[in-house]
Protein backbone atom coordinates (compact mmCIF):
# COMPACT_ATOMS: atom_id res chain seq x y z
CA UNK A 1 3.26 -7.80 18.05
CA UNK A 2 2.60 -5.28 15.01
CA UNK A 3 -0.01 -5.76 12.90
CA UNK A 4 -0.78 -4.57 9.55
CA UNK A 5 -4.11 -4.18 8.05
CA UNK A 6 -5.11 -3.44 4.70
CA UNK A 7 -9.04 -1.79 3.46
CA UNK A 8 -10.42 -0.25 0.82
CA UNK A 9 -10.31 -2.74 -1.97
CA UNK A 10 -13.83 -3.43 -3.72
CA UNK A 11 -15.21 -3.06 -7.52
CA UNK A 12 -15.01 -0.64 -9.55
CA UNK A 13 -15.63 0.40 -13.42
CA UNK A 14 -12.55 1.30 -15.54
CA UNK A 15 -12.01 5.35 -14.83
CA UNK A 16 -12.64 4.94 -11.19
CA UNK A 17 -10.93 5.94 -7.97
CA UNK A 18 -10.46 4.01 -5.03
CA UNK A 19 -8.01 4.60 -1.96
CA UNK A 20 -6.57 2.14 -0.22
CA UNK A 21 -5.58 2.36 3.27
CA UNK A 22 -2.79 0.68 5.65
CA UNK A 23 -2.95 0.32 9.55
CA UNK A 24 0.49 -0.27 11.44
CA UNK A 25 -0.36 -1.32 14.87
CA UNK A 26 1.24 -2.58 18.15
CA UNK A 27 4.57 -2.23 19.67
CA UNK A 28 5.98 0.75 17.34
CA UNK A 29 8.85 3.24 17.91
CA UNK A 30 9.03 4.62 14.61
CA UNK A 31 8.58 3.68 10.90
CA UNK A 32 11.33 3.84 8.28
CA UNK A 33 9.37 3.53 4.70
CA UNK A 34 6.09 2.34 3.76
CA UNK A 35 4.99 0.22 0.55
CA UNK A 36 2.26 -1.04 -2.07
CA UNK A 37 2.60 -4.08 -3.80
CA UNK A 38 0.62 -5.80 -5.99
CA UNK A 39 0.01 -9.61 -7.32
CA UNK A 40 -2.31 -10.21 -10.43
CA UNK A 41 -3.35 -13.96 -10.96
CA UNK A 42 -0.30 -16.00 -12.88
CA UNK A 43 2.11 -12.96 -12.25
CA UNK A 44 4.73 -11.68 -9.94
CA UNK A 45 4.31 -9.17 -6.96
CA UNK A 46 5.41 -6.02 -7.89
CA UNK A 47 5.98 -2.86 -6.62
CA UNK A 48 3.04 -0.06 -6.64
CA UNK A 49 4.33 3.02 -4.92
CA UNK A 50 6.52 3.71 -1.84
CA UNK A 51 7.41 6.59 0.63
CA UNK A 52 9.84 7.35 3.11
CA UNK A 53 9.83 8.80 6.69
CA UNK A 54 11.23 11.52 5.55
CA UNK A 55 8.84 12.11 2.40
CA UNK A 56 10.01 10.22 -0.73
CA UNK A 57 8.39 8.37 -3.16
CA UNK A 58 8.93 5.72 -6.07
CA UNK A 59 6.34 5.24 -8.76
CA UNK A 60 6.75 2.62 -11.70
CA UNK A 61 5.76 3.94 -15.07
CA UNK A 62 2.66 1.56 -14.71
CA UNK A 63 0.93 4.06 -12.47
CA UNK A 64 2.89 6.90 -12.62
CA UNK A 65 0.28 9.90 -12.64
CA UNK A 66 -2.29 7.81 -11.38
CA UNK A 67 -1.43 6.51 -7.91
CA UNK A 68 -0.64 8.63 -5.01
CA UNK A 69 1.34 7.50 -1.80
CA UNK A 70 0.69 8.99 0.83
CA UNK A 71 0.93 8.58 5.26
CA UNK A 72 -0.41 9.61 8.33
CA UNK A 73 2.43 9.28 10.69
CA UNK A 74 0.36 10.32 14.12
CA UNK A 75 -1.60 7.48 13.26
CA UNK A 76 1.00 4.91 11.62
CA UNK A 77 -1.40 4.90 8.22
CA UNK A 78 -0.70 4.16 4.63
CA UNK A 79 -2.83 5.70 1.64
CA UNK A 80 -2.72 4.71 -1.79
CA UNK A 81 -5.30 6.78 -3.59
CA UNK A 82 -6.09 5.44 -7.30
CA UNK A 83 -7.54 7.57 -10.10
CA UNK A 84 -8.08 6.50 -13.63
CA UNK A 85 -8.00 2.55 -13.04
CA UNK A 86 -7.98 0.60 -15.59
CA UNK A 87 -8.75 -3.20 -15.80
CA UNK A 88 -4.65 -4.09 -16.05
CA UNK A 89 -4.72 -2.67 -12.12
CA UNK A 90 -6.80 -5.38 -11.25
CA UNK A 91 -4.93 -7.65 -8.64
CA UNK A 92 -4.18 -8.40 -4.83
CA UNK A 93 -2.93 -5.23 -3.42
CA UNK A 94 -0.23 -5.71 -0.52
CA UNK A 95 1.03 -2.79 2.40
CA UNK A 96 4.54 -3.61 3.34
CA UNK A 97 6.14 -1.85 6.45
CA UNK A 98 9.19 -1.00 7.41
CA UNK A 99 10.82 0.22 11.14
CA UNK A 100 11.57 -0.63 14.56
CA UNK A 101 9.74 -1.87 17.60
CA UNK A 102 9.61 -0.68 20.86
CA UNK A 103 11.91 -3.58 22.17
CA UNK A 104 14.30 -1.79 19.63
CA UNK A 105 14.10 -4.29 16.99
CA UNK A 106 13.50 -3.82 13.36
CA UNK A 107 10.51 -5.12 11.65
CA UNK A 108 9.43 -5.67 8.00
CA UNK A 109 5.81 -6.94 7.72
CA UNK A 110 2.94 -7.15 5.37
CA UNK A 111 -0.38 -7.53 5.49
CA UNK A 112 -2.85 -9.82 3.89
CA UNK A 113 -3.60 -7.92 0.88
CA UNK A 114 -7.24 -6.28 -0.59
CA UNK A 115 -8.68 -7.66 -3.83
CA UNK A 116 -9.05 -4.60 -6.08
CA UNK A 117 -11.50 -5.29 -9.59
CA UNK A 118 -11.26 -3.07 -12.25
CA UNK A 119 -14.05 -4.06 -14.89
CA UNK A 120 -17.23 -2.47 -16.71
């Protein structure tokens, strides 16, 4: 009964910005920690950036500087705003969500990813 939506992907030239956004929906009580993922062709998912109810985030050096976590909890949204792409950021991007339902039970979804294209 939740559902998790991911926008904002699209083309874009190397030096861009693009922010990506992440819609938790349906039977929620309350959301633990939130997460971006990514999958290039040929390569493992990997984690992009991640945050916390109560505020904290985790960056890998890859786009430390760069990416930007961020939530809206009144509305149950994820942001991951993206400056200075380059074409290695190219990939599926994933939202991953983590917390409890209103029956009480804990979920951990994801949704079904956003293309992002870095290239000139």
């Amino acid at each position: 009964q939740v559902q998790v939506v991911e926008s904002g992907g699209g083309l874009v030239q190397p030096g861009g910005s693009l922010r990506l956004s992440c819609a938790a929906s349906g039977s929620i009580s309350s959301i633990y920690a939130m997460a971006w993922y990514r999958q290039a062709p040929g390569k493992q998912r990997e984690l992009v950036a991640s945050i916390t109810s109560g505020g904290g985030t985790n960056y890998p050096d890859s786009v430390k500087g760069r990416f930007t976590i961020s939530t809206d909890y009144a509305k149950n949204t994820l942001y991951l705003q993206m400056n200075s792409l380059k074409p290695e950021d190219t990939a599926v991007y994933y939202c991953n969500t983590l917390g409890r339902r209103s029956d009480g039970f804990r979920f951990d979804y994801w949704g079904q990813g956003t293309q992002v294209t870095v290239s000139s």
